[in-house]
PDB file of N, CA and C in Angstrom:
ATOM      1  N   UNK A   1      10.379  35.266  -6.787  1.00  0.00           N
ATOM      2  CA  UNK A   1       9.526  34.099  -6.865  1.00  0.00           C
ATOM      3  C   UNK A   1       8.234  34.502  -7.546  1.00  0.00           C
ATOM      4  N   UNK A   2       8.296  34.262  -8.480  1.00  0.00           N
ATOM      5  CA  UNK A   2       6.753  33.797  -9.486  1.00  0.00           C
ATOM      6  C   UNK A   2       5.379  33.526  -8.855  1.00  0.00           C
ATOM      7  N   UNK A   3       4.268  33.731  -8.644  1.00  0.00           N
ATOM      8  CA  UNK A   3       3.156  32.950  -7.931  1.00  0.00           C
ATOM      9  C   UNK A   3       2.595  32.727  -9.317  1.00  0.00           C
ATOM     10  N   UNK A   4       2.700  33.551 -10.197  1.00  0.00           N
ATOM     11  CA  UNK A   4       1.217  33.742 -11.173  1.00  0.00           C
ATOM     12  C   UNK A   4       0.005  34.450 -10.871  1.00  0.00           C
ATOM     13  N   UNK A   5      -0.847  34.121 -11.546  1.00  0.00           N
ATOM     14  CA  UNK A   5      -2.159  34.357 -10.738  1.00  0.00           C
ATOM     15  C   UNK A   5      -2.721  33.999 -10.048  1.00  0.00           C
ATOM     16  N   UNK A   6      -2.845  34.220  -8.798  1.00  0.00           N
ATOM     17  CA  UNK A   6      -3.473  33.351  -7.753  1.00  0.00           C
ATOM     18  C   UNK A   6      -4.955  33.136  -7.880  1.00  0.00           C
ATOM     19  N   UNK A   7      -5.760  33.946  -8.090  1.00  0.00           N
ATOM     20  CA  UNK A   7      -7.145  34.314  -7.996  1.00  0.00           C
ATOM     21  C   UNK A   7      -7.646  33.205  -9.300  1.00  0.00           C
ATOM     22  N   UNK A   8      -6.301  32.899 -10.147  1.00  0.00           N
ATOM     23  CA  UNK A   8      -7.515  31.989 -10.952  1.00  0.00           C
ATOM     24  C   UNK A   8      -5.788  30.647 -11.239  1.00  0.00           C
ATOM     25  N   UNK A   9      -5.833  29.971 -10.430  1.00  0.00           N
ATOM     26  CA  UNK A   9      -4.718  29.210 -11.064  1.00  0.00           C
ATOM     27  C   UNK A   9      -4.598  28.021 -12.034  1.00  0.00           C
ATOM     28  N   UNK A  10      -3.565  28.137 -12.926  1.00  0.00           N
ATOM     29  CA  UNK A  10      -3.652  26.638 -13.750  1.00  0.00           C
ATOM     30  C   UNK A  10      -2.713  25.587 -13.279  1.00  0.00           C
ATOM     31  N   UNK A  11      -3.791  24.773 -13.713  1.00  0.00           N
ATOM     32  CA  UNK A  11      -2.962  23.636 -13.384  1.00  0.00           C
ATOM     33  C   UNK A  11      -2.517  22.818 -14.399  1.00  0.00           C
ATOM     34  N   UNK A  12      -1.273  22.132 -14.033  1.00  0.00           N
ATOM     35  CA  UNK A  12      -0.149  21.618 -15.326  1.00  0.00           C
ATOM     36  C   UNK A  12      -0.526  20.062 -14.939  1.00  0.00           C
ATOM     37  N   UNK A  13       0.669  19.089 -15.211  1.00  0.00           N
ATOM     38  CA  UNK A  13       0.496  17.774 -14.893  1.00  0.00           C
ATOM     39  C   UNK A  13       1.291  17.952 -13.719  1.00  0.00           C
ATOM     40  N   UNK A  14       1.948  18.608 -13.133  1.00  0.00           N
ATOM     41  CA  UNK A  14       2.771  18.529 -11.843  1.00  0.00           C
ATOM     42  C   UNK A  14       4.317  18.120 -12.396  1.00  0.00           C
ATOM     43  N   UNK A  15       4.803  18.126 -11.071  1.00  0.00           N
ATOM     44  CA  UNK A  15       6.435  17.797 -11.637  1.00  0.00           C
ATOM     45  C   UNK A  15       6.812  16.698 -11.570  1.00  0.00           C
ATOM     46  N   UNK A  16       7.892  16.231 -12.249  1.00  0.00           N
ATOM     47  CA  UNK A  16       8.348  15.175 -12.556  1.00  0.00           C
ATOM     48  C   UNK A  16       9.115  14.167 -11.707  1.00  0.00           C
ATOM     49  N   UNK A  17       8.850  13.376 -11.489  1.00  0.00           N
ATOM     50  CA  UNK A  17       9.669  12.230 -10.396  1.00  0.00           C
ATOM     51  C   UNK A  17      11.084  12.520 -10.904  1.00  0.00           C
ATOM     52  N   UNK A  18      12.058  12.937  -9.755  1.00  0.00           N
ATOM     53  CA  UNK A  18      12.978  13.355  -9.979  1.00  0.00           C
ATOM     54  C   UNK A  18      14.389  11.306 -11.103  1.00  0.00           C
ATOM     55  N   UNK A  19      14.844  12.069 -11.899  1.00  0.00           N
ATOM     56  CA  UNK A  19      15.679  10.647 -12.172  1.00  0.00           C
ATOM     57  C   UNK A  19      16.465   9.919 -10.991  1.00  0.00           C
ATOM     58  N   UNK A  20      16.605   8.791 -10.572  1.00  0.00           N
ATOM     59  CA  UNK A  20      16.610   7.821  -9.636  1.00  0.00           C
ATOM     60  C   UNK A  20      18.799   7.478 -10.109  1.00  0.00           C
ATOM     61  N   UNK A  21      19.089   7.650  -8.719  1.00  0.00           N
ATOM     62  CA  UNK A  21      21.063   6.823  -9.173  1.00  0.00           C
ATOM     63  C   UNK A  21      20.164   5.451  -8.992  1.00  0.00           C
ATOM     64  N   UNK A  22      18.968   4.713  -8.845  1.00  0.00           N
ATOM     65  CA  UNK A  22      19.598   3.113  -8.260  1.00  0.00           C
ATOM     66  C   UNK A  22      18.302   2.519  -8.991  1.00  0.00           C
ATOM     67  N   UNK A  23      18.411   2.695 -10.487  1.00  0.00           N
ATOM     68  CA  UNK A  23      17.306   2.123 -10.805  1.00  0.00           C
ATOM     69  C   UNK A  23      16.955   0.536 -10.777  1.00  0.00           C
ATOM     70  N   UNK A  24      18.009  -0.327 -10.327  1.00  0.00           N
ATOM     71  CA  UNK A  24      17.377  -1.154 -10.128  1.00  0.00           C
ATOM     72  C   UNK A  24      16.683  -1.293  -8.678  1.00  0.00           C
ATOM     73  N   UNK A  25      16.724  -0.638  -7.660  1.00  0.00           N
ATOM     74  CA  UNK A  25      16.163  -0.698  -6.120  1.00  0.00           C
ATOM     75  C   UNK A  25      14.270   0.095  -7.007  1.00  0.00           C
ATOM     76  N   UNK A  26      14.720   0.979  -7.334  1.00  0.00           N
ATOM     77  CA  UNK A  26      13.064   1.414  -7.511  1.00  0.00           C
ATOM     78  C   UNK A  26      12.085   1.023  -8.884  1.00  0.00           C
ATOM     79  N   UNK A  27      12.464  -0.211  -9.689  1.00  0.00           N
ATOM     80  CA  UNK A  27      12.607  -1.272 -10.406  1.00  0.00           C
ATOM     81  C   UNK A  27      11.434  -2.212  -9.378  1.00  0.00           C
ATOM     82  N   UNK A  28      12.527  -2.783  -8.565  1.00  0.00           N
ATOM     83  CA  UNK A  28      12.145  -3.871  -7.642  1.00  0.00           C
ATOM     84  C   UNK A  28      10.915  -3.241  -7.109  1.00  0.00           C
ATOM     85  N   UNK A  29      11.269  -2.074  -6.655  1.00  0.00           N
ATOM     86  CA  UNK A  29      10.144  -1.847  -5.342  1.00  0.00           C
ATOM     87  C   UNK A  29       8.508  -1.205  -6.297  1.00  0.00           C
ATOM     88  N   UNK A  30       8.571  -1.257  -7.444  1.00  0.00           N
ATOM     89  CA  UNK A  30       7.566  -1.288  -8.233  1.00  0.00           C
ATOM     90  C   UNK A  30       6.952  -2.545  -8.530  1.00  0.00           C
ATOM     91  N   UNK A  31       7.894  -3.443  -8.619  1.00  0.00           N
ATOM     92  CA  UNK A  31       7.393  -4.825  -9.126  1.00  0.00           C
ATOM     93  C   UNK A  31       6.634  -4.955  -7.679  1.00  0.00           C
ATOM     94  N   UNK A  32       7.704  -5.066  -6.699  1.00  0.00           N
ATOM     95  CA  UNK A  32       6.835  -5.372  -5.123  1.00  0.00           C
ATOM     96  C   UNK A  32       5.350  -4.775  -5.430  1.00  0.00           C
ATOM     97  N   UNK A  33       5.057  -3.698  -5.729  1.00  0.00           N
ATOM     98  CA  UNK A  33       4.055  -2.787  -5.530  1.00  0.00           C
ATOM     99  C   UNK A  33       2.751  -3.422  -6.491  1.00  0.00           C
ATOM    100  N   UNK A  34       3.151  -3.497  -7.515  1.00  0.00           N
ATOM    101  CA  UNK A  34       2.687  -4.195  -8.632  1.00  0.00           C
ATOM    102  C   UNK A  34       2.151  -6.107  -8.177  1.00  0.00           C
ATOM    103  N   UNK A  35       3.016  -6.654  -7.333  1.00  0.00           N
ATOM    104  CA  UNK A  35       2.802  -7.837  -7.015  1.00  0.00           C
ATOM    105  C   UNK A  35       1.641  -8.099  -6.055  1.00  0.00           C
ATOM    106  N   UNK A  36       1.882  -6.831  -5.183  1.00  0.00           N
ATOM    107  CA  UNK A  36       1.118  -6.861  -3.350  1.00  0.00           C
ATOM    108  C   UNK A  36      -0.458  -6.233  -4.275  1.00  0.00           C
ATOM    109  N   UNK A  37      -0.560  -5.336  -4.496  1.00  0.00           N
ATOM    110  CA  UNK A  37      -1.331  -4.675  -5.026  1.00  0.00           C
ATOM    111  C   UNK A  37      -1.619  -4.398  -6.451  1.00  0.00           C
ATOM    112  N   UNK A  38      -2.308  -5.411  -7.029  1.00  0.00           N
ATOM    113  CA  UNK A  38      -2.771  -5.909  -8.774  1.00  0.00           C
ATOM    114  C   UNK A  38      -3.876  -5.017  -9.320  1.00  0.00           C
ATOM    115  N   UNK A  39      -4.693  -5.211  -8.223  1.00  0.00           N
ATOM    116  CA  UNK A  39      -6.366  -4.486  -8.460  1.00  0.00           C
ATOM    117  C   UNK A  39      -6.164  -3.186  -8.579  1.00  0.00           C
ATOM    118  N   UNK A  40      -7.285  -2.410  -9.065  1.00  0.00           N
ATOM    119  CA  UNK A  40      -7.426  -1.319  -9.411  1.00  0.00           C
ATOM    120  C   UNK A  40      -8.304  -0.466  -8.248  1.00  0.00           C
ATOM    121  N   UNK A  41      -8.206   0.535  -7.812  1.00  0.00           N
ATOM    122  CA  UNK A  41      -8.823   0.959  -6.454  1.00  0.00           C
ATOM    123  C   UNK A  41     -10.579   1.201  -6.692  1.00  0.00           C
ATOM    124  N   UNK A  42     -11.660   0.752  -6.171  1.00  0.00           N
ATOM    125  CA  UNK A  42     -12.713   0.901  -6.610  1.00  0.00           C
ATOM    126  C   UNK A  42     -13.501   2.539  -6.021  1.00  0.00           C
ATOM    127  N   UNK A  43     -13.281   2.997  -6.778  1.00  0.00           N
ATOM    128  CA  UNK A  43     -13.751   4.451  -7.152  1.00  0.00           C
ATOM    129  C   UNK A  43     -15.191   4.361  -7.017  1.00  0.00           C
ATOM    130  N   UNK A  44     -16.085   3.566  -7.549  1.00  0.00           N
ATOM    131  CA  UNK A  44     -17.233   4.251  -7.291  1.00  0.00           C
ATOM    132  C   UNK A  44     -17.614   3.642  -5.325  1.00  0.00           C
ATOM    133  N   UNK A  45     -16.573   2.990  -5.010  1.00  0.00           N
ATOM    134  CA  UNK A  45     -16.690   2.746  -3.661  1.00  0.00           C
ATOM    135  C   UNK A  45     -16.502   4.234  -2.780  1.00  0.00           C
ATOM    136  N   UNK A  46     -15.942   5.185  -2.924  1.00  0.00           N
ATOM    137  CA  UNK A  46     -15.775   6.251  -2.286  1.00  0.00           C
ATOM    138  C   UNK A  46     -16.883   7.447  -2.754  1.00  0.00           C
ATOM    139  N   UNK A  47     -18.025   7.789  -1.800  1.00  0.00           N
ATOM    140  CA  UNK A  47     -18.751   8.689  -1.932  1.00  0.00           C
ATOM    141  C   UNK A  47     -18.606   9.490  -1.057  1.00  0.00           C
ATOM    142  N   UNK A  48     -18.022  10.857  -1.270  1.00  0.00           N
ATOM    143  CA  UNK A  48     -17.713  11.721  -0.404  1.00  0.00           C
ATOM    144  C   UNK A  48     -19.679  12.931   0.079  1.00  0.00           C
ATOM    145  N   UNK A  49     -20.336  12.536  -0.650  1.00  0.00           N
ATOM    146  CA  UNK A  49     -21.274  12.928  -0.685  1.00  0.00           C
ATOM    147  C   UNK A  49     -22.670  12.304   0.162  1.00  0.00           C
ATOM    148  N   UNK A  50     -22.409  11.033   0.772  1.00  0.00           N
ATOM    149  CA  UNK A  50     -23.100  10.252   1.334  1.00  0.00           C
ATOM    150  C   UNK A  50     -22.323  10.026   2.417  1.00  0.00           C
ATOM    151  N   UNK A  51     -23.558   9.288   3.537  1.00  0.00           N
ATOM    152  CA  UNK A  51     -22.659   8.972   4.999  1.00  0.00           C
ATOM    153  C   UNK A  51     -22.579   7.674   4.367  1.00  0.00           C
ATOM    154  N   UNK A  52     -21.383   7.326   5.107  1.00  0.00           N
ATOM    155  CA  UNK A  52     -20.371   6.107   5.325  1.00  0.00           C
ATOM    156  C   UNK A  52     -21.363   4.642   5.561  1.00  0.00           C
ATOM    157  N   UNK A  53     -22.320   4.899   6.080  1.00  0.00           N
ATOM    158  CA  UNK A  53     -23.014   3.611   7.182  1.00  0.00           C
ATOM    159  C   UNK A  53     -23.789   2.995   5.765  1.00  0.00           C
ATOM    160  N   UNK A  54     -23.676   3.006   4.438  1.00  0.00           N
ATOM    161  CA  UNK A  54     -24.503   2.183   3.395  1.00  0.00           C
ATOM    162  C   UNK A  54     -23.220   1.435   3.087  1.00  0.00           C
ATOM    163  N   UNK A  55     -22.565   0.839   3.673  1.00  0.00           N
ATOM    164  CA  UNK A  55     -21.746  -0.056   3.375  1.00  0.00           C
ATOM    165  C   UNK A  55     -22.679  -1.269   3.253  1.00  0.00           C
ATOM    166  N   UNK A  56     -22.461  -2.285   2.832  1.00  0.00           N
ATOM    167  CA  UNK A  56     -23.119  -3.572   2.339  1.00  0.00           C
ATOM    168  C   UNK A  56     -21.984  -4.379   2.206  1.00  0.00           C
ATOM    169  N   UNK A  57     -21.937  -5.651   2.079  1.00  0.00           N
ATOM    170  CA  UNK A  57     -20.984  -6.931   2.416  1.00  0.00           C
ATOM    171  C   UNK A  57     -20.412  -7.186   0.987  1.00  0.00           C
ATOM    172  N   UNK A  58     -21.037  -6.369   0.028  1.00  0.00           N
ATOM    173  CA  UNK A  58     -20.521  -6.628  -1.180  1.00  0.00           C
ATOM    174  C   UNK A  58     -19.259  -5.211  -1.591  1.00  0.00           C
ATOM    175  N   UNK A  59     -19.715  -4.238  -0.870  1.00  0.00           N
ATOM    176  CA  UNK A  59     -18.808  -3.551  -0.860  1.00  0.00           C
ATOM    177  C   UNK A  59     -17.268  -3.725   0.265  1.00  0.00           C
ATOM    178  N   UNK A  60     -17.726  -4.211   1.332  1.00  0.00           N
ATOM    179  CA  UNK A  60     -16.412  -4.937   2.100  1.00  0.00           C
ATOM    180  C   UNK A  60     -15.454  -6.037   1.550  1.00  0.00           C
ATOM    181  N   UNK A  61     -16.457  -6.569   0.775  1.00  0.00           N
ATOM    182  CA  UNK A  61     -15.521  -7.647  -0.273  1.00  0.00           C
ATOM    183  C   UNK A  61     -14.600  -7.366  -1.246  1.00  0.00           C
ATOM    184  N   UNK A  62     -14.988  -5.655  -1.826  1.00  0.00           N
ATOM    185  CA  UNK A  62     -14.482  -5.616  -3.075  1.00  0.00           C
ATOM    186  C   UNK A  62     -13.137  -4.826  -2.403  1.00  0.00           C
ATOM    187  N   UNK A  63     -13.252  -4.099  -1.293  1.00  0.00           N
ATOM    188  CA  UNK A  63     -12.434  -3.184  -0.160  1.00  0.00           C
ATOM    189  C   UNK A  63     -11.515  -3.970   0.156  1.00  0.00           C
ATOM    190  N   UNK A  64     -11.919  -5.392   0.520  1.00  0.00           N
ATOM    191  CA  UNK A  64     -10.763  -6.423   1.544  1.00  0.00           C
ATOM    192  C   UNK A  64      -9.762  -6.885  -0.002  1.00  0.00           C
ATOM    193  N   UNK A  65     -10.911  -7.534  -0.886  1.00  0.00           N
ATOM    194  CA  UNK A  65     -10.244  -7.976  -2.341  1.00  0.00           C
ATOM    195  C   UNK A  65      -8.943  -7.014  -3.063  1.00  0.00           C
ATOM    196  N   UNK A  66      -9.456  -5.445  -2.787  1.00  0.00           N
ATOM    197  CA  UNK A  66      -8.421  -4.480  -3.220  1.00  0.00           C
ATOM    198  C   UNK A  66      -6.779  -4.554  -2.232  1.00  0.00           C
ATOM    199  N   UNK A  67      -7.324  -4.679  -1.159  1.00  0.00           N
ATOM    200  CA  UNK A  67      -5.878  -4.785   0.263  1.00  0.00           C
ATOM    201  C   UNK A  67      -5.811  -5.895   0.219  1.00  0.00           C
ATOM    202  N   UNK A  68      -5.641  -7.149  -0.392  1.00  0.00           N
ATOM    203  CA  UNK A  68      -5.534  -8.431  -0.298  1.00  0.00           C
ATOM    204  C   UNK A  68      -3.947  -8.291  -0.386  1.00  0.00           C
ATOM    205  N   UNK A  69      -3.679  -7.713  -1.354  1.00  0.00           N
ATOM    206  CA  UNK A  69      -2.038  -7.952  -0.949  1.00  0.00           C
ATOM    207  C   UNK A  69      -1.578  -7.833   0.223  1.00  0.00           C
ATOM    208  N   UNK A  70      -1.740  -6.315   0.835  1.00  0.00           N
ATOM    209  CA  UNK A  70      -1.460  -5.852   2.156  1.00  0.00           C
ATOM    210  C   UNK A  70      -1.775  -6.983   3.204  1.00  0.00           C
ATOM    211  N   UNK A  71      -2.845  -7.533   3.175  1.00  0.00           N
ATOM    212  CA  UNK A  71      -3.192  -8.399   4.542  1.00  0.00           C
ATOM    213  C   UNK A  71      -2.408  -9.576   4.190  1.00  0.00           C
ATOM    214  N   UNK A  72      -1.986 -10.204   3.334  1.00  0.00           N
ATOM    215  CA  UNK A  72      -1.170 -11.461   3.149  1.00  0.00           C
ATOM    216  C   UNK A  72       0.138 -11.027   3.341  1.00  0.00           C
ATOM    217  N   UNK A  73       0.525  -9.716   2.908  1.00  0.00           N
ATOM    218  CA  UNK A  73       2.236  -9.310   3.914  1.00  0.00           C
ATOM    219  C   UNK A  73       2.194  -8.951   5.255  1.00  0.00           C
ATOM    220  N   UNK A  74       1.148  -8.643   5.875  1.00  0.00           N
ATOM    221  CA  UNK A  74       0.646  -8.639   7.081  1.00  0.00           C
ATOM    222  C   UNK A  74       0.728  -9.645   7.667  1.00  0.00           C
ATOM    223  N   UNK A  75       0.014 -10.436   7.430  1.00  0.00           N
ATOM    224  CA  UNK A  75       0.163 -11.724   7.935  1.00  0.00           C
ATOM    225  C   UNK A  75       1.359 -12.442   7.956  1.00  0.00           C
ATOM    226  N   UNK A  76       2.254 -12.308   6.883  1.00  0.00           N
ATOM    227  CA  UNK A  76       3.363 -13.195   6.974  1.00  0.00           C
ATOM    228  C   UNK A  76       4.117 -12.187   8.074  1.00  0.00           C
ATOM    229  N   UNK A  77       4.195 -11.217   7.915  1.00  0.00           N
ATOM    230  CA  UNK A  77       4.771  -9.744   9.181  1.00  0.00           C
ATOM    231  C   UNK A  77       4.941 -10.268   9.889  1.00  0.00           C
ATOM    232  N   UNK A  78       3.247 -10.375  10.617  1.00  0.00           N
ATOM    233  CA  UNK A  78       3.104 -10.563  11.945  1.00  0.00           C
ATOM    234  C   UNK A  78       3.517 -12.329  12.182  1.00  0.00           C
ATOM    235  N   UNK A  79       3.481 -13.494  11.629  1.00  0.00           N
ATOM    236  CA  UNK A  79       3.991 -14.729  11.384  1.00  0.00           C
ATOM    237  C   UNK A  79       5.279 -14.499  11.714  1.00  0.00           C
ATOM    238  N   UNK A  80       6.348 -14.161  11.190  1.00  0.00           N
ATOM    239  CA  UNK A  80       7.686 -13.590  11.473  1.00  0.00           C
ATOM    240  C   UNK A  80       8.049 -12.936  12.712  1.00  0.00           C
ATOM    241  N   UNK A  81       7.414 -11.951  12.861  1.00  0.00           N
ATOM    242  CA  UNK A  81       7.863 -11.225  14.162  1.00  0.00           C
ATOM    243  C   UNK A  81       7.662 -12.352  15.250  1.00  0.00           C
ATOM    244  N   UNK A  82       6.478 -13.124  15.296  1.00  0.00           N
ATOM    245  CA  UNK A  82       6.017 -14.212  16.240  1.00  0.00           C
ATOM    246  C   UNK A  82       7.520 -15.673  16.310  1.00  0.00           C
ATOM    247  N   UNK A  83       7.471 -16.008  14.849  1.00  0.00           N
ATOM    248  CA  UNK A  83       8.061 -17.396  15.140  1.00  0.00           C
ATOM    249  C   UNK A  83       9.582 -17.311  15.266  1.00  0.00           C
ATOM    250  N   UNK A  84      10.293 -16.253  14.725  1.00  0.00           N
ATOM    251  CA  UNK A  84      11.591 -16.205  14.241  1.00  0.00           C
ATOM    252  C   UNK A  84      12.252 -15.942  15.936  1.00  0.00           C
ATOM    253  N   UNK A  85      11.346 -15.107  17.068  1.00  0.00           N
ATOM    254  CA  UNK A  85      12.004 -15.036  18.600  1.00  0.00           C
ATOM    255  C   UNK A  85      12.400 -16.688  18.992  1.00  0.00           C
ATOM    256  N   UNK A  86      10.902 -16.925  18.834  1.00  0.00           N
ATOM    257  CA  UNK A  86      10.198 -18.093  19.256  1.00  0.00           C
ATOM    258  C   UNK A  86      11.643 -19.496  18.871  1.00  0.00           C
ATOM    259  N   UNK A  87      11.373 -19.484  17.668  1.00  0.00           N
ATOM    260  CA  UNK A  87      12.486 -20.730  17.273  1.00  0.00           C
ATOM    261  C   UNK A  87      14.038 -20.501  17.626  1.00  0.00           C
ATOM    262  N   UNK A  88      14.256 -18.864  17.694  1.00  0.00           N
ATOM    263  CA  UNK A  88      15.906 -18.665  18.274  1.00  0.00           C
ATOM    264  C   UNK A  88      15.928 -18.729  19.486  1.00  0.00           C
ATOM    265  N   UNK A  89      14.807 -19.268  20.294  1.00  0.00           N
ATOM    266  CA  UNK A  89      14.823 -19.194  21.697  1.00  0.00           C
ATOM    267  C   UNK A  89      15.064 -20.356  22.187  1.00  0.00           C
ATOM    268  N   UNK A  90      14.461 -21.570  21.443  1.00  0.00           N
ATOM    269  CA  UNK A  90      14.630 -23.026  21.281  1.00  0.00           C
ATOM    270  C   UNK A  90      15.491 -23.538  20.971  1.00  0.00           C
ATOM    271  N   UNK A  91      16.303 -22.846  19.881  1.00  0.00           N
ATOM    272  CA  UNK A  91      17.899 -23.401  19.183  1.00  0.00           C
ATOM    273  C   UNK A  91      18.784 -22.814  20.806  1.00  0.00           C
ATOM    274  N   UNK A  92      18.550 -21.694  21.183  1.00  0.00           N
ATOM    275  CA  UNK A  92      19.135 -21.095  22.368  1.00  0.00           C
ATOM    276  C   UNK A  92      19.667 -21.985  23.487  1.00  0.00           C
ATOM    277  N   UNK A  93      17.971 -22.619  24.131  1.00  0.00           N
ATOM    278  CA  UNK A  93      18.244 -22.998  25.066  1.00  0.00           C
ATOM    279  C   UNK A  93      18.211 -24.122  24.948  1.00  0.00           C
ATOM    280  N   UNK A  94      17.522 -24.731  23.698  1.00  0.00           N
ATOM    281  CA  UNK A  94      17.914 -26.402  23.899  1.00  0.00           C
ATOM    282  C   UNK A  94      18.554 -27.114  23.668  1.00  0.00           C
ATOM    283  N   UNK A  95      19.772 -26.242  22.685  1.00  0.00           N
ATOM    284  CA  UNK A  95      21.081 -25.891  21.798  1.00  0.00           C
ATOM    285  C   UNK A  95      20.983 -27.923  21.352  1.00  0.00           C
ATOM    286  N   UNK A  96      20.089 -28.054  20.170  1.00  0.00           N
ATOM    287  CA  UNK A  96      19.391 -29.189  19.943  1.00  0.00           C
ATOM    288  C   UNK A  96      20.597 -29.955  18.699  1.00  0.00           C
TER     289      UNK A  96
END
């Protein structure tokens, strides 16, 4: 096994996403990805160099605006997990 040089290492672009048997499943699940999440991640929002507590309401906006996808599949999630018991419980017992 190879290390190279440790004491000073280079770095390449990394390795390659291996080729996929089911390209249409990881197709889809890009588009999903692409659909839920449009925006671009706001970078100068992350200062690893400053404490956390200068957040401002304009920066929570642009934070919530970036996960906007996430909280609208969230929501439908949690919508689902709630109504889908709920209504098979009613067809169940009130067998309507």
């Amino acid at each position: 096994m190879d290390l190279g040089n440790i004491s000073k290492p280079t770095y390449g672009p990394g390795p390659e996403a291996p080729g996929s048997s089911t390209p249409g499943l990881v197709t889809m699940a890009h588009g999903f990805l692409r659909l839920v999440q449009p925006n671009p991640l706001p970078i100068e929002l992350i200062n690893f160099g400053q404490p956390q507590s200068t957040f401002s309401r304009e920066h929570i906006r642009e934070l919530l605006l970036y996960e906007l996808g996430f909280l609208v599949c969230t929501a439908i999630g949690v919508l689902f997990i709630i109504l889908v018991p709920l209504v098979g419980c009613c067809f169940c017992c009130c067998r309507c």
